[in-house]
N, C-alpha and C. Protein backbone atom coordinates (compact mmCIF):
# COMPACT_ATOMS: atom_id res chain seq x y z
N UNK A 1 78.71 35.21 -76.97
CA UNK A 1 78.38 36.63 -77.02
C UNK A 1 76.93 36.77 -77.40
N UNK A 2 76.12 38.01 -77.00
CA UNK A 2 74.97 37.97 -77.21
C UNK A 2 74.57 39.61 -77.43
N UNK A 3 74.37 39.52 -78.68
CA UNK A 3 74.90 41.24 -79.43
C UNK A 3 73.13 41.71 -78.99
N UNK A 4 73.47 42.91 -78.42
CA UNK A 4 72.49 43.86 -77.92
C UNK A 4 72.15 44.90 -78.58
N UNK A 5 70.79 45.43 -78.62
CA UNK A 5 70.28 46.42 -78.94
C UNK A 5 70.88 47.54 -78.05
N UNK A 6 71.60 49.08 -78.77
CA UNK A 6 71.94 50.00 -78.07
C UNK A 6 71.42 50.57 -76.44
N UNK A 7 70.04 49.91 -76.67
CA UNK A 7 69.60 50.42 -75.46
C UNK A 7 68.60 49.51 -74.29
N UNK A 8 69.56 48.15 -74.96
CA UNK A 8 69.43 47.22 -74.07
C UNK A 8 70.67 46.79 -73.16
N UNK A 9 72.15 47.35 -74.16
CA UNK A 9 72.98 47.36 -73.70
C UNK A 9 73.16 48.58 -72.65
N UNK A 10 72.42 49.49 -72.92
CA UNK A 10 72.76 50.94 -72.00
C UNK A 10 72.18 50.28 -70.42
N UNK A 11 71.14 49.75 -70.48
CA UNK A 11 69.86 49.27 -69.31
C UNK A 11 71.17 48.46 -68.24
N UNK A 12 71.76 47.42 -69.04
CA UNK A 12 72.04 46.54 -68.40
C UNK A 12 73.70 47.40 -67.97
N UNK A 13 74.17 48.17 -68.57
CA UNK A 13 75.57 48.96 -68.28
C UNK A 13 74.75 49.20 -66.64
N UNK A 14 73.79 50.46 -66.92
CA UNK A 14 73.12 50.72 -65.91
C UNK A 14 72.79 50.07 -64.50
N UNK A 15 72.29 48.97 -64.44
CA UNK A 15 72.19 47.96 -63.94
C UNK A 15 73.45 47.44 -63.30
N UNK A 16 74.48 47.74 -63.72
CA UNK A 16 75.92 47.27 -63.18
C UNK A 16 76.71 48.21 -62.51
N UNK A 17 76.54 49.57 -62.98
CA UNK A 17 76.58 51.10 -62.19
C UNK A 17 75.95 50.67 -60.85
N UNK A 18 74.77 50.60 -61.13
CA UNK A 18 73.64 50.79 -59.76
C UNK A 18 74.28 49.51 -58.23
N UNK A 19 74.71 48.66 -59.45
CA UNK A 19 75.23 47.08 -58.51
C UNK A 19 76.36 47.68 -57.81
N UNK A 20 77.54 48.28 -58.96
CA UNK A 20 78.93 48.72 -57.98
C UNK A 20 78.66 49.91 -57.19
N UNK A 21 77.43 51.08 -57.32
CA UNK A 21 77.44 52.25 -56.21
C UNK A 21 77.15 51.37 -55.35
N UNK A 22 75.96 50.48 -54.69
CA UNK A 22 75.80 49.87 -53.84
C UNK A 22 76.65 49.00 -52.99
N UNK A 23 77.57 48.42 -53.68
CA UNK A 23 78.69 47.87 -53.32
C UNK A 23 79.33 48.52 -52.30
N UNK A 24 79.81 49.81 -52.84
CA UNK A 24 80.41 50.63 -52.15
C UNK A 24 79.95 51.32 -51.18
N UNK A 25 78.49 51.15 -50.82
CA UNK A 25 77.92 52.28 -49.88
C UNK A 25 77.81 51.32 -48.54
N UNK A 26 78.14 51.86 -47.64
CA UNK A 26 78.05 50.71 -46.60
C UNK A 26 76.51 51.27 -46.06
N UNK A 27 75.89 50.38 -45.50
CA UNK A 27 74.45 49.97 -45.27
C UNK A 27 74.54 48.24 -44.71
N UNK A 28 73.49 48.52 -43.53
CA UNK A 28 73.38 47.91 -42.91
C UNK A 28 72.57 46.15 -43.32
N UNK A 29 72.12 46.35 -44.29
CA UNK A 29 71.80 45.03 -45.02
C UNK A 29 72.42 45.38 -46.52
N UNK A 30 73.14 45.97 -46.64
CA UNK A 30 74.19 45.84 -47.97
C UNK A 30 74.09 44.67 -48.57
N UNK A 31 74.18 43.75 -48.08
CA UNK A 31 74.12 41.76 -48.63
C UNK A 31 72.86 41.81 -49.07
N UNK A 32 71.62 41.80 -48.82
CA UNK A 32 70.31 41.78 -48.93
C UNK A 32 70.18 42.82 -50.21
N UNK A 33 70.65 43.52 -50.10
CA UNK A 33 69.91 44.67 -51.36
C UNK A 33 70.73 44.63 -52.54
N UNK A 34 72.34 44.17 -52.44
CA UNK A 34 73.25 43.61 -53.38
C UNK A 34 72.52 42.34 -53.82
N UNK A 35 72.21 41.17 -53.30
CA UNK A 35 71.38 40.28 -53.42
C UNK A 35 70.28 40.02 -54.70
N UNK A 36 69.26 41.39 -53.97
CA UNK A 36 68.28 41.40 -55.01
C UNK A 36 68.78 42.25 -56.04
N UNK A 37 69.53 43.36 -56.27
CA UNK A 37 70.17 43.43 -57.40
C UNK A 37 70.93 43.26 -58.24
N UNK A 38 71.20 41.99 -58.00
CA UNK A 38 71.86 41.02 -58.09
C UNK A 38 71.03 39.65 -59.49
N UNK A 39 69.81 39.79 -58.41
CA UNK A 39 68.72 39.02 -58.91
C UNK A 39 68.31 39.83 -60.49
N UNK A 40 67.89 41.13 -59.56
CA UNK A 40 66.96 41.64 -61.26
C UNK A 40 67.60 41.85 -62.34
N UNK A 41 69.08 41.96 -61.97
CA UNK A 41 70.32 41.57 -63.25
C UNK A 41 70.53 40.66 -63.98
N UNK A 42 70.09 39.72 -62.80
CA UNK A 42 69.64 38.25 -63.64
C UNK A 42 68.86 38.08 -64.74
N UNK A 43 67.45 38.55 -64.08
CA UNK A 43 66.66 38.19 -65.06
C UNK A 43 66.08 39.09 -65.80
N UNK A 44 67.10 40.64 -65.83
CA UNK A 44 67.14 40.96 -67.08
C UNK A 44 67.80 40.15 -68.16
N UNK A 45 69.34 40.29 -67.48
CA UNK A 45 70.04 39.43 -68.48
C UNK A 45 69.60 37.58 -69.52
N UNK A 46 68.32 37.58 -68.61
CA UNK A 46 67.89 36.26 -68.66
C UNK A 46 66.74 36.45 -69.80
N UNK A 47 65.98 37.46 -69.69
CA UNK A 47 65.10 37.46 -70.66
C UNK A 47 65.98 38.10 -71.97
N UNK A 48 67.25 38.72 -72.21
CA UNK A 48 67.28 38.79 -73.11
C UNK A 48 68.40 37.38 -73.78
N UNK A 49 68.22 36.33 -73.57
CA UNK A 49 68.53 35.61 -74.06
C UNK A 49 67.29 34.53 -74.42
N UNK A 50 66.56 34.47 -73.49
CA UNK A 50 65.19 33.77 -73.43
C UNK A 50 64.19 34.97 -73.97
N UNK A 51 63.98 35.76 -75.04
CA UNK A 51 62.69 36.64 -74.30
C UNK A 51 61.57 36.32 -73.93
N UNK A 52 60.53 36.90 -73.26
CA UNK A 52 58.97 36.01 -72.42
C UNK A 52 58.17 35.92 -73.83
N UNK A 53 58.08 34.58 -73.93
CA UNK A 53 56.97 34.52 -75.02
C UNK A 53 55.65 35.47 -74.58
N UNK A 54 55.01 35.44 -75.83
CA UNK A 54 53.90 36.26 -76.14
C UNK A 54 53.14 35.79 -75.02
N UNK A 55 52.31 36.98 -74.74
CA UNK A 55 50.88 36.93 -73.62
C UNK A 55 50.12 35.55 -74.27
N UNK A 56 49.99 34.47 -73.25
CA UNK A 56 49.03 33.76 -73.24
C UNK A 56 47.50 34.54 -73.71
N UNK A 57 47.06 33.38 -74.67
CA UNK A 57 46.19 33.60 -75.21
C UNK A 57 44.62 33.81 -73.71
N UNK A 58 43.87 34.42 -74.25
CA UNK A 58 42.49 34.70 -73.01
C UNK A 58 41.91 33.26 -72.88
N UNK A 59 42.05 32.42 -74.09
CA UNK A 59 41.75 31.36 -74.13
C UNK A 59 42.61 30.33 -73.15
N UNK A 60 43.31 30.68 -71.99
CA UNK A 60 44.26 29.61 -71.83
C UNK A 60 43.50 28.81 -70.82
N UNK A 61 44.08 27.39 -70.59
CA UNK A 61 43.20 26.65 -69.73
C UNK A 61 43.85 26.83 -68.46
N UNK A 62 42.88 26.32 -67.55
CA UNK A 62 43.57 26.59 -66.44
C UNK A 62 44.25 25.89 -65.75
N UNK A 63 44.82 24.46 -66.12
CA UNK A 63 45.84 23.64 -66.14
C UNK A 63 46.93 24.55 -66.42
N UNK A 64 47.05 24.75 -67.55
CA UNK A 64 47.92 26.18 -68.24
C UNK A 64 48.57 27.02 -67.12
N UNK A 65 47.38 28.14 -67.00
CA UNK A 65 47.65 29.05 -65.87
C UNK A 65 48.33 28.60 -64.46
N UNK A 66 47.92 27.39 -63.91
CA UNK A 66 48.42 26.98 -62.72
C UNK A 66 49.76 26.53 -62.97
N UNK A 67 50.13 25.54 -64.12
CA UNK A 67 51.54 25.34 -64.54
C UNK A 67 52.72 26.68 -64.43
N UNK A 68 52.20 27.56 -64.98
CA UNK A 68 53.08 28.70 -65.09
C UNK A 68 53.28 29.40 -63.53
N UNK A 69 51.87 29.33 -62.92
CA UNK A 69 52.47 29.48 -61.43
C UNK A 69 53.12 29.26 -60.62
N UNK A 70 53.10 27.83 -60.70
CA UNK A 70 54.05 27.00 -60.33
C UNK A 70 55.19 27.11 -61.07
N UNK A 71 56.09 26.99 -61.80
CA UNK A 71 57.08 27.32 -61.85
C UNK A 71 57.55 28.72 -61.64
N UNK A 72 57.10 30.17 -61.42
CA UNK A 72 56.84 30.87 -60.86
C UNK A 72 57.15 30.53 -59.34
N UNK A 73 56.59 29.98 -58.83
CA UNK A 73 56.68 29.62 -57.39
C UNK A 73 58.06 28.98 -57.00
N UNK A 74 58.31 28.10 -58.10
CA UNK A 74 59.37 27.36 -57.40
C UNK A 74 60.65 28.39 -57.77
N UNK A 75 60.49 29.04 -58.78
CA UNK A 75 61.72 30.16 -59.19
C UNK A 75 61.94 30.82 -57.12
N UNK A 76 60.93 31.00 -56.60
CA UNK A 76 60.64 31.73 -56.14
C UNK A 76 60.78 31.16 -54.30
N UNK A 77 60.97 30.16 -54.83
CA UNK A 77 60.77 29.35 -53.37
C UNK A 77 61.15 28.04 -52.84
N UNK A 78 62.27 27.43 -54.40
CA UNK A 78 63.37 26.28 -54.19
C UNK A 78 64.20 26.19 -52.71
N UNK A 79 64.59 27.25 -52.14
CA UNK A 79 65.33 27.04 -51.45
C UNK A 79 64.54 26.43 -50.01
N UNK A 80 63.25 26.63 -49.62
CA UNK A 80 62.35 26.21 -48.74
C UNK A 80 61.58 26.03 -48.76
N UNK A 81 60.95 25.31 -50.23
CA UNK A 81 59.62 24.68 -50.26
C UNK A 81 60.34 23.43 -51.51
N UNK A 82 60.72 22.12 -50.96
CA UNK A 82 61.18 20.92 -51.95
C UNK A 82 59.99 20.10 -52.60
N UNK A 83 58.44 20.27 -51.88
CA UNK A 83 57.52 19.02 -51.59
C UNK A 83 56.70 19.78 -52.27
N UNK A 84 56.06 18.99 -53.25
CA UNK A 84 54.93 19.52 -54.22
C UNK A 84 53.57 19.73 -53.54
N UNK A 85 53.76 19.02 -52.45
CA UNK A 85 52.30 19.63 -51.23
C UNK A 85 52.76 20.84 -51.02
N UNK A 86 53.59 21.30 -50.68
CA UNK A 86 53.76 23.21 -50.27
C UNK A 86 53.29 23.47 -51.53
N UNK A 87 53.95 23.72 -52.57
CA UNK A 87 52.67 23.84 -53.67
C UNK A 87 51.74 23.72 -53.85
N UNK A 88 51.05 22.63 -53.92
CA UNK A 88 49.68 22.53 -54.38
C UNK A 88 48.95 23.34 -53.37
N UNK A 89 49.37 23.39 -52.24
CA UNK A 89 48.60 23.91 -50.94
C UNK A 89 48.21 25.79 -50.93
N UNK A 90 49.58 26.03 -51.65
CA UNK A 90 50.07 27.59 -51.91
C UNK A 90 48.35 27.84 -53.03
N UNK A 91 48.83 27.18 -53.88
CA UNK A 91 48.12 26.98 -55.37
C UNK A 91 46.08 26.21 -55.01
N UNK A 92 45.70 26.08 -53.94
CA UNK A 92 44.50 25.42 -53.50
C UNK A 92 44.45 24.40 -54.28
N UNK A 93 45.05 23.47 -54.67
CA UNK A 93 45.00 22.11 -55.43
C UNK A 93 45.53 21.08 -54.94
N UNK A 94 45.40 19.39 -55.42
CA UNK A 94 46.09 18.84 -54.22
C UNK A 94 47.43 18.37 -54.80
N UNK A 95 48.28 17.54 -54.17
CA UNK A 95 49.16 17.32 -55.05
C UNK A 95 49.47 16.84 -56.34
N UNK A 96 48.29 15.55 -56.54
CA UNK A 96 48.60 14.75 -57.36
C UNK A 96 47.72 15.66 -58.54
N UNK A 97 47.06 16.73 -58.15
CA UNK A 97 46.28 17.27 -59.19
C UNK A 97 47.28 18.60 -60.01
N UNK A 98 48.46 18.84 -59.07
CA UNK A 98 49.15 20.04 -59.62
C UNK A 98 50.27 19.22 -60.08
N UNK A 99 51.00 17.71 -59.95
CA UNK A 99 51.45 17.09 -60.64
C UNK A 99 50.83 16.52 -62.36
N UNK A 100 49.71 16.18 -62.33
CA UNK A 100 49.11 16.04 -63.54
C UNK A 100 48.84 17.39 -64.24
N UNK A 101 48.64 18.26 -63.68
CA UNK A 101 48.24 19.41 -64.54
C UNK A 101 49.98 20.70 -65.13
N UNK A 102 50.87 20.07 -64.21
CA UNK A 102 52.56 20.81 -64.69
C UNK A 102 53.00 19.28 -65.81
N UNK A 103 52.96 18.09 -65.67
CA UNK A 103 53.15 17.18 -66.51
C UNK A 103 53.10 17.18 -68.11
N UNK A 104 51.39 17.61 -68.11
CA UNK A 104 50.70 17.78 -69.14
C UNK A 104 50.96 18.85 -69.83
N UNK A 105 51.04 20.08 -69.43
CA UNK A 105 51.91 21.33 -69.70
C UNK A 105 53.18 21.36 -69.90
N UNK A 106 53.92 20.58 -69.22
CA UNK A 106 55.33 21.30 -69.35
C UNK A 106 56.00 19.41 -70.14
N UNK A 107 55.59 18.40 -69.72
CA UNK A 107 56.03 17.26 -70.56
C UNK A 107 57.00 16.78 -68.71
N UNK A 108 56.97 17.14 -67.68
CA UNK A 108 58.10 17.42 -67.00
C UNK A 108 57.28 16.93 -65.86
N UNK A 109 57.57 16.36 -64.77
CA UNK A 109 57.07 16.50 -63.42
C UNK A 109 56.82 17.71 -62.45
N UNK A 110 56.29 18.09 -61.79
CA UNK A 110 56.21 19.60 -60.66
C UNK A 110 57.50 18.83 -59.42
N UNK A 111 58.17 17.14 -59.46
CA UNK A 111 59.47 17.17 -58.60
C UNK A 111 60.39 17.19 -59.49
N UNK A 112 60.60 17.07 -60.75
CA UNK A 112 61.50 17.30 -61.35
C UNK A 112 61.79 18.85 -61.68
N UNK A 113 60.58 19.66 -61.61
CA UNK A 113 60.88 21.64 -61.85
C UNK A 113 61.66 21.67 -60.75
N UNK A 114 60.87 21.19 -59.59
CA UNK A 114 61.67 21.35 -58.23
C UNK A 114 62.75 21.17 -57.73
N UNK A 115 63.57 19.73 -58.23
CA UNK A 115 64.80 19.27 -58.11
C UNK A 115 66.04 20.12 -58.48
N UNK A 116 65.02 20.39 -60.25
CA UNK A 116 66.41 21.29 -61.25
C UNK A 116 66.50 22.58 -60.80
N UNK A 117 65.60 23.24 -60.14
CA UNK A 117 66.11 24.65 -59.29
C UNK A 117 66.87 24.88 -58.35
N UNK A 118 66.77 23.54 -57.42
CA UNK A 118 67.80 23.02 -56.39
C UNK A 118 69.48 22.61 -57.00
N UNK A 119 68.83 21.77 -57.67
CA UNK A 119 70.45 21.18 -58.40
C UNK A 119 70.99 22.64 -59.68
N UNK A 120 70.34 23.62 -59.59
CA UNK A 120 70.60 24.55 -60.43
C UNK A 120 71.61 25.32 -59.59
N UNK A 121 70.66 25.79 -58.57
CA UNK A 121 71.13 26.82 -57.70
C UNK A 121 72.39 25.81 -56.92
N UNK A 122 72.41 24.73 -56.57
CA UNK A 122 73.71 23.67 -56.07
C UNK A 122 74.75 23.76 -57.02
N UNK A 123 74.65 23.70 -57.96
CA UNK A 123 76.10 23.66 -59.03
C UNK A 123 76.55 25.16 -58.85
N UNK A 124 75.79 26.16 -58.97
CA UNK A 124 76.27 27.63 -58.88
C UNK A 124 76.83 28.13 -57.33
N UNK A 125 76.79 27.59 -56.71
CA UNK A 125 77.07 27.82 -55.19
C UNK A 125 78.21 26.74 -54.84
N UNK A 126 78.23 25.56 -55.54
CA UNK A 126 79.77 24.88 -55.32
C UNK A 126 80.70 25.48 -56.54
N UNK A 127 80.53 26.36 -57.20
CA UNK A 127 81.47 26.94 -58.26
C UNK A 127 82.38 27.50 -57.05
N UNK A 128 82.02 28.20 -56.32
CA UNK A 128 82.56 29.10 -55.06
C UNK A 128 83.44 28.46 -54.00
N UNK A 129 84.58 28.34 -54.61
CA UNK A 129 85.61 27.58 -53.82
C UNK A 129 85.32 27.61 -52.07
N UNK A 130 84.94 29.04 -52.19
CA UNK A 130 85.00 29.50 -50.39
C UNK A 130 84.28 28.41 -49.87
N UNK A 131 83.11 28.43 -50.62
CA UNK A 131 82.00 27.65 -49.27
C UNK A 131 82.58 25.97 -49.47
N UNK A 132 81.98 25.73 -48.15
CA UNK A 132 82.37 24.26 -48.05
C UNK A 132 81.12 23.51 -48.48
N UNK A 133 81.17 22.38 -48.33
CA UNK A 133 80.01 21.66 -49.09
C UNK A 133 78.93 21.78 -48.01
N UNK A 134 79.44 21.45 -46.09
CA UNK A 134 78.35 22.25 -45.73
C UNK A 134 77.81 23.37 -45.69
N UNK A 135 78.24 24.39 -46.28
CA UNK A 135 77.89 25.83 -46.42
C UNK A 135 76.59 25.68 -47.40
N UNK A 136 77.28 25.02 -48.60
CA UNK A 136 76.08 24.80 -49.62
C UNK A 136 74.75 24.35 -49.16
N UNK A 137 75.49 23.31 -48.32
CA UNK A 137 74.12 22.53 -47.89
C UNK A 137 73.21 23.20 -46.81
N UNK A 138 73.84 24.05 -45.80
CA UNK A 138 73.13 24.78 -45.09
C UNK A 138 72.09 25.84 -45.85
N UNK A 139 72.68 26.63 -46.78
CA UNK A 139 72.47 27.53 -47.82
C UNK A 139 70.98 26.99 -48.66
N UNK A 140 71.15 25.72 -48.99
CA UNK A 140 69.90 25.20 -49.33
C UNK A 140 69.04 24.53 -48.56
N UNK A 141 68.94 24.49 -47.52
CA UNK A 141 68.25 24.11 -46.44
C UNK A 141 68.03 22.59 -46.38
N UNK A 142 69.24 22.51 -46.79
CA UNK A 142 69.24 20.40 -46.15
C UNK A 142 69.67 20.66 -44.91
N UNK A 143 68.90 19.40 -44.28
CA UNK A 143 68.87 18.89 -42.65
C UNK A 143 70.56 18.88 -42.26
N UNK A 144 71.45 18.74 -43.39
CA UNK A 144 73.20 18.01 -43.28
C UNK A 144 73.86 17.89 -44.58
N UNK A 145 74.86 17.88 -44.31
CA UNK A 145 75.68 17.41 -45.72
C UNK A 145 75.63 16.56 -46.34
N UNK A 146 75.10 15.57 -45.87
CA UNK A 146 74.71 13.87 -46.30
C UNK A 146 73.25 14.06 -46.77
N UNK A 147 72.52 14.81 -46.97
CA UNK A 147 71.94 14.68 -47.38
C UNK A 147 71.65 15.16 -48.61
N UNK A 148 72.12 16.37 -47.93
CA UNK A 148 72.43 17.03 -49.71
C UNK A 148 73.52 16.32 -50.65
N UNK A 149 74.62 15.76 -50.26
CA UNK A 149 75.15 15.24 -51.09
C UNK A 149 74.44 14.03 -51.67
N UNK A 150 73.40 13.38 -51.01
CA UNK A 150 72.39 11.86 -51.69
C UNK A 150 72.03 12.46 -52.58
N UNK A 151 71.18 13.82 -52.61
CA UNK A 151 70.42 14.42 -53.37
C UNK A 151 71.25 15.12 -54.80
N UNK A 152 72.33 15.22 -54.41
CA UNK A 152 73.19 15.76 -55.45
C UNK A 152 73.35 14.96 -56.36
N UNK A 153 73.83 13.66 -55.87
CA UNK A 153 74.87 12.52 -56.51
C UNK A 153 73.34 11.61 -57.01
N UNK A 154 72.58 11.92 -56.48
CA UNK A 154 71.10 11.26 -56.96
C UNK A 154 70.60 12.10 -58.75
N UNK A 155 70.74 13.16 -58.52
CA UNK A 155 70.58 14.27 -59.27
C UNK A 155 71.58 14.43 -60.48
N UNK A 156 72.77 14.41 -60.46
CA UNK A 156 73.38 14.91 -60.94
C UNK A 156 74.19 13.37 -61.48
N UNK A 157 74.42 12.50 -60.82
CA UNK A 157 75.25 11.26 -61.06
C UNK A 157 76.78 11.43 -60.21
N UNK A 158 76.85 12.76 -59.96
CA UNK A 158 78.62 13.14 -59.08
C UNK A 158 78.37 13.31 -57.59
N UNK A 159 79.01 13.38 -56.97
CA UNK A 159 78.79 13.84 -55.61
C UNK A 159 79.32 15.21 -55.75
N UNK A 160 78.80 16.27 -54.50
CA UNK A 160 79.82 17.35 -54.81
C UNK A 160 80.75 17.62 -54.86
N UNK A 161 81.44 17.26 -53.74
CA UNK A 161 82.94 17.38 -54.15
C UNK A 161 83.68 16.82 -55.91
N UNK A 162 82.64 15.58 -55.98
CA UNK A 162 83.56 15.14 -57.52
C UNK A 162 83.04 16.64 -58.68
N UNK A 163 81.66 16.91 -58.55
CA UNK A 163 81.49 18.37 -59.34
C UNK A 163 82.37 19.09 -59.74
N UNK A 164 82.54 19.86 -58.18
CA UNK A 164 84.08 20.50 -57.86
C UNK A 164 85.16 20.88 -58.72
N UNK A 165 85.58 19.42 -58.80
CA UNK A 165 87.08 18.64 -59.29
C UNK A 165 86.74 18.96 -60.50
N UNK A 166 85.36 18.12 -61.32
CA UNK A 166 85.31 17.94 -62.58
C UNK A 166 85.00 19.84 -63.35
N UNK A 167 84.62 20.63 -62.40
CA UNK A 167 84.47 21.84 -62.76
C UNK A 167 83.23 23.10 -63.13
């Protein structure tokens, strides 16, 4: 449980109003706009468990600044950008320079941010009995099921289906 301020709890009631009128209204990209409100529910609900640390100082370096972009980016763009060159490229840097500079910042690799958004968004999408494992895998833009499952069972130590099972 995560006890709310009166009128943080009202925001997010709100927020769930706005989700079920939409639900109900038929519209022609209904999926798409359920979707993203879907999303900003998220990460309301997300900052109030995380809240955004304080404004970076004016002083920040710009290793700093580019780190935070990048993960930014990949929040933003896991599902079709896996390769830290689409990054660095997005970001005018090269790879190995936006790998050393998210490393140093975050303690973490810029393929390991990348992986865990994939294998994030993969565990939450095989919760969903419906889809099949190629659904998932289409969904995340692997070439096949075999591949995403290397990447899973690489990732994770299970394959998906054993996920699944284990829950």
């Amino acid at each position: 449980m995560l006890p709310l301020l009166p009128e943080e709890a009202a925001g997010i009631a709100a927020s769930f109003r706005f989700l079920q009128q939409k639900y109900h209204t038929p519209h022609p990209e209904r999926d798409n706009i359920l979707k993203s409100i879907l999303n900003s529910l998220l990460y309301e609900i997300g900052d109030l468990y995380c809240p955004a640390a304080a404004p970076r100082p004016t002083g920040a370096t710009r290793g700093q600044v580019l780190a935070t972009q990048f993960r930014q980016l990949v929040q933003a763009h896991y599902r079709s950008a896996r390769s830290v060159s689409q990054y660095a490229a997005i970001l005018c840097v090269t790879p190995k320079h936006l790998t050393a500079l998210v490393k140093q910042a975050t303690g973490r690799t810029a393929s390991d941010w990348i992986a865990d958004a994939v294998v994030l968004e993969a565990k939450a999408l095989l919760q969903t009995p419906a889809l099949s494992i190629q659904q998932v895998a289409a969904s995340l833009q692997f070439a096949d099921q075999f591949a995403f499952s290397r990447f899973f069972k690489k990732s994770t130590g299970l394959s998906p289906t054993a996920y699944r099972q284990v829950g």
